[in-house]
Protein backbone atom coordinates (compact mmCIF):
# COMPACT_ATOMS: atom_id res chain seq x y z
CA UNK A 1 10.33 56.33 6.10
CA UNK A 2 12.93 56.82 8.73
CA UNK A 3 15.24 55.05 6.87
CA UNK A 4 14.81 56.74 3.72
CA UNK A 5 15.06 60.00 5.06
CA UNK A 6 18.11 59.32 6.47
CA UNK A 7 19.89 57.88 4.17
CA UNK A 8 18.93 60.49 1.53
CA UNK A 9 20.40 62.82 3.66
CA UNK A 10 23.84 61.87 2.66
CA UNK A 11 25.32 64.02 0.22
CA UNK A 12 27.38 61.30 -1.76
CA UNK A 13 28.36 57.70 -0.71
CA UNK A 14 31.93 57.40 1.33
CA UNK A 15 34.24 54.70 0.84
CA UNK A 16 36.03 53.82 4.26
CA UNK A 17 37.95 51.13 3.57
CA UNK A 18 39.35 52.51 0.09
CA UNK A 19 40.49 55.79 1.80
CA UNK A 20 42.48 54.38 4.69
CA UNK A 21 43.81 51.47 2.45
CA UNK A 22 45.38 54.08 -0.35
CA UNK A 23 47.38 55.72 2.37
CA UNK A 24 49.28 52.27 3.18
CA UNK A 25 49.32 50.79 -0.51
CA UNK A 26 51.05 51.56 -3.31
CA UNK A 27 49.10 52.30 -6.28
CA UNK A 28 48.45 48.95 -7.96
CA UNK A 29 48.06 47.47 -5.00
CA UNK A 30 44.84 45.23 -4.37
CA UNK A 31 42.26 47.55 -2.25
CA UNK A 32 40.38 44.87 0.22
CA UNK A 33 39.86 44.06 4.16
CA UNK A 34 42.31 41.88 5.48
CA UNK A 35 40.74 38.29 5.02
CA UNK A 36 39.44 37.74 8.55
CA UNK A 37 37.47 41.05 8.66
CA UNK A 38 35.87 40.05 5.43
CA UNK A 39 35.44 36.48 6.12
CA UNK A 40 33.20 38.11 9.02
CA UNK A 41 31.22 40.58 7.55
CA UNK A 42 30.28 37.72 4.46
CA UNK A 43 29.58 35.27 7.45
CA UNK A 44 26.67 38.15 8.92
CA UNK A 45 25.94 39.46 5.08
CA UNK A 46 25.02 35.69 4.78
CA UNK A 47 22.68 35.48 8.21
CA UNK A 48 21.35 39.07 7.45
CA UNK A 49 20.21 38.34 4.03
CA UNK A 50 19.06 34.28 4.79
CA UNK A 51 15.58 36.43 5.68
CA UNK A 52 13.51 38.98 4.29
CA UNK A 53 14.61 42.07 5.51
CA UNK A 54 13.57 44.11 8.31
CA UNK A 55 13.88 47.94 9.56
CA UNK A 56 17.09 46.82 11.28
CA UNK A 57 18.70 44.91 8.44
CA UNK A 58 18.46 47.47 5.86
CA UNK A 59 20.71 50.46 7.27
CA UNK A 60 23.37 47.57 8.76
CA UNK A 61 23.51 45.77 5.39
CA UNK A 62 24.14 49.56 3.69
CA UNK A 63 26.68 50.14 6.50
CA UNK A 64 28.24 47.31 5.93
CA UNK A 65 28.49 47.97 2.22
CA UNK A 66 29.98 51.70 2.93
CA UNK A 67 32.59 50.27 5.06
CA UNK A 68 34.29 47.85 2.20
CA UNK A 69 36.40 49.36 -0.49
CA UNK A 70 35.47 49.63 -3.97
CA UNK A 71 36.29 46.22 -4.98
CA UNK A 72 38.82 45.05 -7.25
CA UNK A 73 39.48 42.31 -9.95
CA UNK A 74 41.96 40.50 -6.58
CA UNK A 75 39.05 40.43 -4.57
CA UNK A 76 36.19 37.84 -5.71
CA UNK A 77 35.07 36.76 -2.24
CA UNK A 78 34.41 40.78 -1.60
CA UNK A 79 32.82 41.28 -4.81
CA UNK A 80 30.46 38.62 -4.00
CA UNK A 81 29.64 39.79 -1.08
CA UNK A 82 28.60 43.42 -2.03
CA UNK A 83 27.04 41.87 -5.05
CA UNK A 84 25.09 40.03 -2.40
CA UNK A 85 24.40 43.28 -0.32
CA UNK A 86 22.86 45.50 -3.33
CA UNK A 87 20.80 42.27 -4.37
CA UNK A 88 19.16 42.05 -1.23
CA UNK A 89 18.47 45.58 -0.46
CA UNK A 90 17.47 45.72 -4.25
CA UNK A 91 14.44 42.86 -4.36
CA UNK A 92 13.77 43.82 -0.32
CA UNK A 93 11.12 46.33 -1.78
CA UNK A 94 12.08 49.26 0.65
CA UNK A 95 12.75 52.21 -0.58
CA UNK A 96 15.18 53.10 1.62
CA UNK A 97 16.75 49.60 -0.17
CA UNK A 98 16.25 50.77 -3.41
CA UNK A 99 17.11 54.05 -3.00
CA UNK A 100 20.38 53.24 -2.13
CA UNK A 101 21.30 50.89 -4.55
CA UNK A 102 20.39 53.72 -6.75
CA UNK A 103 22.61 56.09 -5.63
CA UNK A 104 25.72 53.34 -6.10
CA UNK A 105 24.52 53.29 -9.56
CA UNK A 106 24.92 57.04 -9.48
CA UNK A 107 28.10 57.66 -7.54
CA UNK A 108 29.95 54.50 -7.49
CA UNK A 109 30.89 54.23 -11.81
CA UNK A 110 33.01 51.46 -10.79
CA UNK A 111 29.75 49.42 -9.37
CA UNK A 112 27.19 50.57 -12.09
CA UNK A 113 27.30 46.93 -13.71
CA UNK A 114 26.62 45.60 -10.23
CA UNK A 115 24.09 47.80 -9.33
CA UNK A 116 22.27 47.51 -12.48
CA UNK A 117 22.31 43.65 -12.01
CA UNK A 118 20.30 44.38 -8.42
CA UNK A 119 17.67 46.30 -10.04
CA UNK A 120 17.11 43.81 -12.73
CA UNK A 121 16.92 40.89 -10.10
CA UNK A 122 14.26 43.59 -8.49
CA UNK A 123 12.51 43.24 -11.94
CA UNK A 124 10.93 40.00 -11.32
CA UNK A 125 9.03 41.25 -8.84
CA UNK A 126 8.09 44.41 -10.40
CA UNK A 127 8.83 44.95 -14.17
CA UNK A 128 6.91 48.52 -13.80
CA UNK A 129 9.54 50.69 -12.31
CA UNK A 130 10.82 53.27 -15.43
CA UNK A 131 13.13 54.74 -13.33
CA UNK A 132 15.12 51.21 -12.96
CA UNK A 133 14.81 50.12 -17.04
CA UNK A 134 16.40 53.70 -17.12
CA UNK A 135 19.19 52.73 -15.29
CA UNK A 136 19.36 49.15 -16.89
CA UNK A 137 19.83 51.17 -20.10
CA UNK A 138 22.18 53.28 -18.75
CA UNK A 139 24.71 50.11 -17.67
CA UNK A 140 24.56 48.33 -20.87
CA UNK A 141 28.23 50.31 -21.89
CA UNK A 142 29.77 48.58 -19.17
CA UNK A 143 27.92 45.43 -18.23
CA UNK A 144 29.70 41.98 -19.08
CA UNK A 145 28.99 38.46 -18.15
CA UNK A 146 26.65 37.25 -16.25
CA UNK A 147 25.13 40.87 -15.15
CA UNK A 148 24.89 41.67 -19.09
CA UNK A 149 22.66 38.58 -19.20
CA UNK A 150 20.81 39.17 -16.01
CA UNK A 151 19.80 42.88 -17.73
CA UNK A 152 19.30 41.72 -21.20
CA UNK A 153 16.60 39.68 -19.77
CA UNK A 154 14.69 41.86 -17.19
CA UNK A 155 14.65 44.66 -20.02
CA UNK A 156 12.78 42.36 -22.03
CA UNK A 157 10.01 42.21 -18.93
CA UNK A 158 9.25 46.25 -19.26
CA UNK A 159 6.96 47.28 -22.38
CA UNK A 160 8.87 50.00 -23.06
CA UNK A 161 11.82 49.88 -26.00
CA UNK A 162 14.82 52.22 -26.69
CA UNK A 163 14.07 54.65 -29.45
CA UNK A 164 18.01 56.14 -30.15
CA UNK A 165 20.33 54.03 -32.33
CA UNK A 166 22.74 54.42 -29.81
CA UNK A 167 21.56 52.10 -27.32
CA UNK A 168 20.12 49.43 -30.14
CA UNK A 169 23.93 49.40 -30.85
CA UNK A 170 25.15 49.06 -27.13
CA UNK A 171 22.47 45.72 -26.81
CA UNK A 172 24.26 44.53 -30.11
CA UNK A 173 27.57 44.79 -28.73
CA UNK A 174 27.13 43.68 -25.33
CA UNK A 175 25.91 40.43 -27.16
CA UNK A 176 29.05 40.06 -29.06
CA UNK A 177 31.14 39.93 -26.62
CA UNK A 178 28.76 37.31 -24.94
CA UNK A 179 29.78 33.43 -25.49
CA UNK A 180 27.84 31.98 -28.43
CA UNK A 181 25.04 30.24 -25.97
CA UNK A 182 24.30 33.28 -23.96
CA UNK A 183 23.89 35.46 -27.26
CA UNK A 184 20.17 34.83 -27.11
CA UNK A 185 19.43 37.06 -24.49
CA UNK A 186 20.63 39.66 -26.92
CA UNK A 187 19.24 39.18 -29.89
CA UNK A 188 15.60 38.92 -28.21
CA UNK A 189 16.30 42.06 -26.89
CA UNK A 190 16.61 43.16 -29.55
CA UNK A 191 13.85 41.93 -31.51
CA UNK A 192 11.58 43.03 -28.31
CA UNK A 193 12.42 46.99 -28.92
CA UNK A 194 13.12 47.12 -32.96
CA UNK A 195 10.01 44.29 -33.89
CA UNK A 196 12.39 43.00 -36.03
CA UNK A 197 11.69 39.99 -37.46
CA UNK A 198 7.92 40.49 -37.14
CA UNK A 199 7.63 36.68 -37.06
CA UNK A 200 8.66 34.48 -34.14
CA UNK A 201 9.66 31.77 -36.37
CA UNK A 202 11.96 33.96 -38.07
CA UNK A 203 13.73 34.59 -35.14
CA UNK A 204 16.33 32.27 -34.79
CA UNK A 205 17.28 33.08 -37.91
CA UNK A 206 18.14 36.55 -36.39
CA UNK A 207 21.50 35.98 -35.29
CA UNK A 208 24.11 39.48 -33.87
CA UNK A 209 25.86 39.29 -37.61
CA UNK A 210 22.58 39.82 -39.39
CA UNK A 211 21.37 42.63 -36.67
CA UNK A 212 24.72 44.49 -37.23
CA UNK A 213 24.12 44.37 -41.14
CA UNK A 214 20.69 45.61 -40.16
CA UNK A 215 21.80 48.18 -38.08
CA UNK A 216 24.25 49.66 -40.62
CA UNK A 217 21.41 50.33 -43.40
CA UNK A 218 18.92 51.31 -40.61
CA UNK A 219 21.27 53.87 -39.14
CA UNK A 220 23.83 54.96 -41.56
CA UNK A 221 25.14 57.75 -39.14
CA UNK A 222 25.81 55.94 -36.09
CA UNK A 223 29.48 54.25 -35.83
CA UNK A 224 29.50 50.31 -37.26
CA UNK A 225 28.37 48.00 -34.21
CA UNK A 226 31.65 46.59 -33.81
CA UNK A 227 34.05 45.86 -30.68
CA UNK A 228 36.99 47.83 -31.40
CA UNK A 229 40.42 45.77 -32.24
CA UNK A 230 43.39 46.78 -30.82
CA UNK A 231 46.68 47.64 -33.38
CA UNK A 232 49.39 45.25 -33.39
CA UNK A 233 51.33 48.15 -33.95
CA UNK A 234 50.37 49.86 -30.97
CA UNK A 235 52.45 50.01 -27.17
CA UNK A 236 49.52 50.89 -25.40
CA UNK A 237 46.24 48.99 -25.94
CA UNK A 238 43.18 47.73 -23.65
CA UNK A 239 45.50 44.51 -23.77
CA UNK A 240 48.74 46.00 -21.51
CA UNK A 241 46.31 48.24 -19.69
CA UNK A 242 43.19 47.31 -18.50
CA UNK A 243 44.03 45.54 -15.39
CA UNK A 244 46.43 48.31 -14.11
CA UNK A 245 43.57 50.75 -14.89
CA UNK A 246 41.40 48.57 -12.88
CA UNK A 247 43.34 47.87 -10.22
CA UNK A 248 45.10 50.78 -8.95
CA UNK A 249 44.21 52.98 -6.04
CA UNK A 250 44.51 56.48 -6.29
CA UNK A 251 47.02 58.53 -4.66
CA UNK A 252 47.23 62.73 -4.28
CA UNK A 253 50.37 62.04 -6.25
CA UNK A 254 48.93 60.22 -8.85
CA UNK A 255 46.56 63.08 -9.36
CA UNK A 256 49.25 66.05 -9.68
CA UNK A 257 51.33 63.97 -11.78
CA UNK A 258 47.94 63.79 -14.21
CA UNK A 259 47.49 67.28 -14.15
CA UNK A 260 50.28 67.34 -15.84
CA UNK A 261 50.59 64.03 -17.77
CA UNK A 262 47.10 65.81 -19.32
CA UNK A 263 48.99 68.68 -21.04
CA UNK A 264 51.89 66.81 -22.16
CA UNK A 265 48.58 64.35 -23.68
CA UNK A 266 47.40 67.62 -25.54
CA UNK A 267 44.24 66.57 -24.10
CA UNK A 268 43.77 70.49 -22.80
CA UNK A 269 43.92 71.83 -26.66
CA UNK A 270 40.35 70.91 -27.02
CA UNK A 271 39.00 69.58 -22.97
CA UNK A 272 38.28 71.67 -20.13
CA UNK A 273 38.86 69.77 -16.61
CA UNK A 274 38.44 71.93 -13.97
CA UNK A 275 40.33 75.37 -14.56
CA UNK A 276 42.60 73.30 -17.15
CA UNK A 277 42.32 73.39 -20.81
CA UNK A 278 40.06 75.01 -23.38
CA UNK A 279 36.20 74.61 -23.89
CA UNK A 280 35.75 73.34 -27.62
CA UNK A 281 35.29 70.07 -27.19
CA UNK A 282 33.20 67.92 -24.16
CA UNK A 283 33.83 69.48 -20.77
CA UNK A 284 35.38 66.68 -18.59
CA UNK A 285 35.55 67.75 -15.10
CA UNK A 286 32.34 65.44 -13.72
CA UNK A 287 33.90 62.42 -16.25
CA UNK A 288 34.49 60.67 -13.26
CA UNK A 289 30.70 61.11 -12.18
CA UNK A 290 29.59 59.97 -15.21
CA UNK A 291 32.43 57.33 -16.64
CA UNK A 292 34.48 54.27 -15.25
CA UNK A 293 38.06 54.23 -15.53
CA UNK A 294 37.82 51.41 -18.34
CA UNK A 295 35.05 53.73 -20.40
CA UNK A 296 38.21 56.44 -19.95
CA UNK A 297 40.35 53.91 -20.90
CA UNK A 298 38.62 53.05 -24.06
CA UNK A 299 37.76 56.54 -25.41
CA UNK A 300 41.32 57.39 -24.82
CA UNK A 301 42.65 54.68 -27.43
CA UNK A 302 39.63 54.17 -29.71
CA UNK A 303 38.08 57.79 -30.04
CA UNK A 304 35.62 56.82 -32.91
CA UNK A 305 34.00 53.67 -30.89
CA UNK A 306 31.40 56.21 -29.41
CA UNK A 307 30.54 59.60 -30.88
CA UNK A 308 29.42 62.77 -28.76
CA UNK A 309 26.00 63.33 -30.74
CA UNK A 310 26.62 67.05 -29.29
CA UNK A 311 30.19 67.73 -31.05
CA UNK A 312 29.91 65.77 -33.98
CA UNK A 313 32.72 65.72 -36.34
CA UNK A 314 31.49 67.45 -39.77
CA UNK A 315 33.07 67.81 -43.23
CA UNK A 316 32.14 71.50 -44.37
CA UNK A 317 32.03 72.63 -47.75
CA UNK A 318 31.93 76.45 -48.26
CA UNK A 319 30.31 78.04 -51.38
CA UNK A 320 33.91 79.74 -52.86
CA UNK A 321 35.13 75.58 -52.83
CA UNK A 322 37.30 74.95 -49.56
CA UNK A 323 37.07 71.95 -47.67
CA UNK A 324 37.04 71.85 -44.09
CA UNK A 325 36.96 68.92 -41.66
CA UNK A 326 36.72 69.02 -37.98
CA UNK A 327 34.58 69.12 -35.11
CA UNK A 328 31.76 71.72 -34.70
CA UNK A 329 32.07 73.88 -31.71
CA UNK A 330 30.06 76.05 -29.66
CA UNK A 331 28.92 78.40 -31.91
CA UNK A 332 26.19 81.23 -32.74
CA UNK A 333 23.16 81.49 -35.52
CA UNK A 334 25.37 83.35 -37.87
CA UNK A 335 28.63 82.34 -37.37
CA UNK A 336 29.85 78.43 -37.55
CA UNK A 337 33.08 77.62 -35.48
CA UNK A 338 35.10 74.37 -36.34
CA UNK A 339 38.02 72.86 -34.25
CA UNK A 340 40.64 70.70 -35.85
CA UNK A 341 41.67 67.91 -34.62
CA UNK A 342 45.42 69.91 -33.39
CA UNK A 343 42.73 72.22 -31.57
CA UNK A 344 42.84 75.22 -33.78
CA UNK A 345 39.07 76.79 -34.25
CA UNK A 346 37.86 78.24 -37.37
CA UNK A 347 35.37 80.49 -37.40
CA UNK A 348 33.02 81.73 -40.95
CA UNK A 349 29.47 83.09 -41.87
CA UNK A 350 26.82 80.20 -42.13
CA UNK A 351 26.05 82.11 -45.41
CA UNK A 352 28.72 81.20 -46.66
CA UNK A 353 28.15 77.30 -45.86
CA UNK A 354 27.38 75.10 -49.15
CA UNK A 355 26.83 71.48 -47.46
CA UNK A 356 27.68 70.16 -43.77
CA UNK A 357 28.05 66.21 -43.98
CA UNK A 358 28.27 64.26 -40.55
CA UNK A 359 31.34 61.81 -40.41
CA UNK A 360 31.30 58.25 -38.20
CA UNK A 361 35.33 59.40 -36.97
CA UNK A 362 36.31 61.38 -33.84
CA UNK A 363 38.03 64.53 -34.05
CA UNK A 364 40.19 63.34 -31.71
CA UNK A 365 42.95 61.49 -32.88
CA UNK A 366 44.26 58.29 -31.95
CA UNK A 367 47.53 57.31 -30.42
CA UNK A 368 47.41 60.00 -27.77
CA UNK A 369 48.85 57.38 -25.40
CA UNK A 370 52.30 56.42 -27.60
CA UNK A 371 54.48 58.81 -26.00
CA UNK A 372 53.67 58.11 -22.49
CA UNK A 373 54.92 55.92 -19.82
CA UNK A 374 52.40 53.66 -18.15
CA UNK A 375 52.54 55.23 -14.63
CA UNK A 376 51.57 58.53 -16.67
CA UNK A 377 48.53 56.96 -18.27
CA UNK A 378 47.65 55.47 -14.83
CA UNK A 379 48.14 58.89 -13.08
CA UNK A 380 45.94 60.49 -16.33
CA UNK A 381 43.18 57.91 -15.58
CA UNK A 382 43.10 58.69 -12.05
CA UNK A 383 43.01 62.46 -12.26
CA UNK A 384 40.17 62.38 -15.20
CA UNK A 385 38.12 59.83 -12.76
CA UNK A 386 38.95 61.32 -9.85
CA UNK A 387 35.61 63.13 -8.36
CA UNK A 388 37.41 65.26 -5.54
CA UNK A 389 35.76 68.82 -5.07
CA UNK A 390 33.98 68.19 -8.21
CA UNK A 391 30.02 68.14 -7.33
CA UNK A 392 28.03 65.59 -8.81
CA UNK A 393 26.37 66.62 -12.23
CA UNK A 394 22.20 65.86 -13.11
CA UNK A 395 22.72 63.48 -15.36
CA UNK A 396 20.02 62.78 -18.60
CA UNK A 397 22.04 60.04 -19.72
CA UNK A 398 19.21 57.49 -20.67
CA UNK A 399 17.52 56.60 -23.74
């Protein structure tokens, strides 16, 4: 208990190694312990966690985790290793283990797919826990590989299913991006929360194709589940920049020149960050909280791929005839306000409202990222993740 109490104590989780590295490397530099500190702290990861844990392994494995830097894509021997770390602490069944691992699902976006793979390792041992299937739910935007497969299948061990559209879709296209013999853990997902086909020998049958036609007819207002392509007409796609997202570290420079790189974006026409920008569309100033650099990323150059259910992008036909098309804004029970996607608001009576149809297209449009250099997209990234001053939001992000 005095574990637990301690730990919770902690107002947010610190990165040591990640703060002292960024002052010595430049910003795409590879963020890691030189190779005979880590080759250490794997060697007494490996003794610590050769043994069910005890009072004393606990806090040293979670101090030893604190001390490493986030890890990067240069770094697989580190990765391992906190992998490792969160595993253990995860299926140790002490909440002070647990709780932890929690909390780098929480404040660590980078390490939400890793996290989420402890807790459904944990599963085996206790497929009751809602509070982890939450948080398995949660991940499946950003879990790949083998940690996709890992929580396909421990969702599958809870009774309960996902009732929004939203996350049938994310199982669907966290399968497709699965190789062909892994797709399985997938599609029984997904015939484990929709019941669909009712019979077993149907299933195989079943394949991701035939649930995305299904999908489409069973929820006509959710986008298609399909990964998004990127334009051969395009500079700037999740091609050229997902690794420099990834990898860079984040400098004080970085994050004035993205205060700035964010206006010249026009991303402050419709987004409030902070004290910058307007309030019509999503707030972002806990994005970083709540989204990893490569769910940034992604918005940024496929707007449409996921929809904000709360500023959904309407067509609005008035009674005297005119057309309008945007995205519905804060508004009151008389008055409807709609923002364009250029980030001029409209405001008229509801009276005077003939039919509001929901569209499956952002009102933000695409190609945001042409005009800019990629230093300035890096330096955007890392201001719009960057969680500096900015407290950490309740989140009710599950299904």
């Amino acid at each position: 208990m005095r574990l637990l109490v301690n730990f919770l104590s902690r107002r947010r989780l610190v990165f040591v190694g990640t703060v002292l590295l960024a002052q010595i490397q430049t910003p795409l530099a590879v963020s890691q312990p030189p190779d005979p500190v880590l080759a250490h702290v794997t060697t007494e990861v490996e003794q610590l966690t050769s043994q069910p844990l005890d009072d004393d392994a606990i806090p040293r494995l979670i101090e030893i985790d604190e001390s490493l830097a986030e890890p990067s894509s240069g770094s697989t021997a580190q990765t391992e290793t906190q992998h490792k770390i969160l595993t253990a602490l995860a299926t140790s069944q002490q909440e002070a283990g647990l709780a932890y691992v929690r909390s780098v699902f929480e404040n660590a976006p980078e390490r939400r797919s890793s996290a989420a793979a402890a807790l459904a390792a944990a599963t085996t041992l206790r497929p009751t826990d809602l509070q982890d299937w939450t948080f398995m739910v949660r991940a499946l935007p950003v879990v790949q590989g083998d940690d996709a497969v890992a929580i396909l299948n421990a969702l599958q061990r809870f009774r309960n299913r996902a009732n929004k559209g939203q996350w049938v879709r994310q199982v669907i296209l966290v399968g497709l991006q699965l190789p062909s013999d892994q797709q399985v853990a997938a599609t029984s997902l997904l015939r484990h929360w929709t019941g669909i086909p009712l019979k077993k020998s149907e299933a195989v049958a079943w394949t991701l194709e035939k649930y995305q036609e299904w999908f489409s007819k069973e929820y006509p207002d959710q986008p298609e589940p399909k990964l998004p392509v990127d334009s051969v007409d395009r500079k700037w796609t999740m091609a050229t920049l997902e690794k420099p997202v990834h990898d860079f570290v984040t400098t004080d420079e970085m994050k004035q020149l993205g205060t700035r790189v964010y206006e010249k974006a026009g991303c402050q026409k419709c987004h409030r960050r902070g004290k910058v920008g307007e309030a019509l569309g999503p707030d972002l100033t806990s994005l970083g909280w709540r989204r990893q650099r490569r769910e940034i990323l992604l918005a940024t150059l496929f707007p449409s791929h996921e929809l904000n259910e709360e500023y959904p992008t309407v067509i609005v036909l008035l009674k005297s005839g005119k057309t309008l098309t945007g995205m519905m804004s804060a508004s009151s029970a008389e008055v409807l306000a709609i923002v364009s996607s250029t980030g001029i608001r409209q405001e008229f009576p509801r009276a005077e409202i003939e039919t509001i149809v929901n569209q499956k297209i952002s009102n933000m449009p695409e190609g945001l990222l042409e005009t800019l250099t990629r230093d300035e997209i890096i330096a955007l990234i890392a201001w719009l993740s960057s969680v500096d001053g900015v407290p950490r939001p309740h989140t009710d992000e599950g299904p």
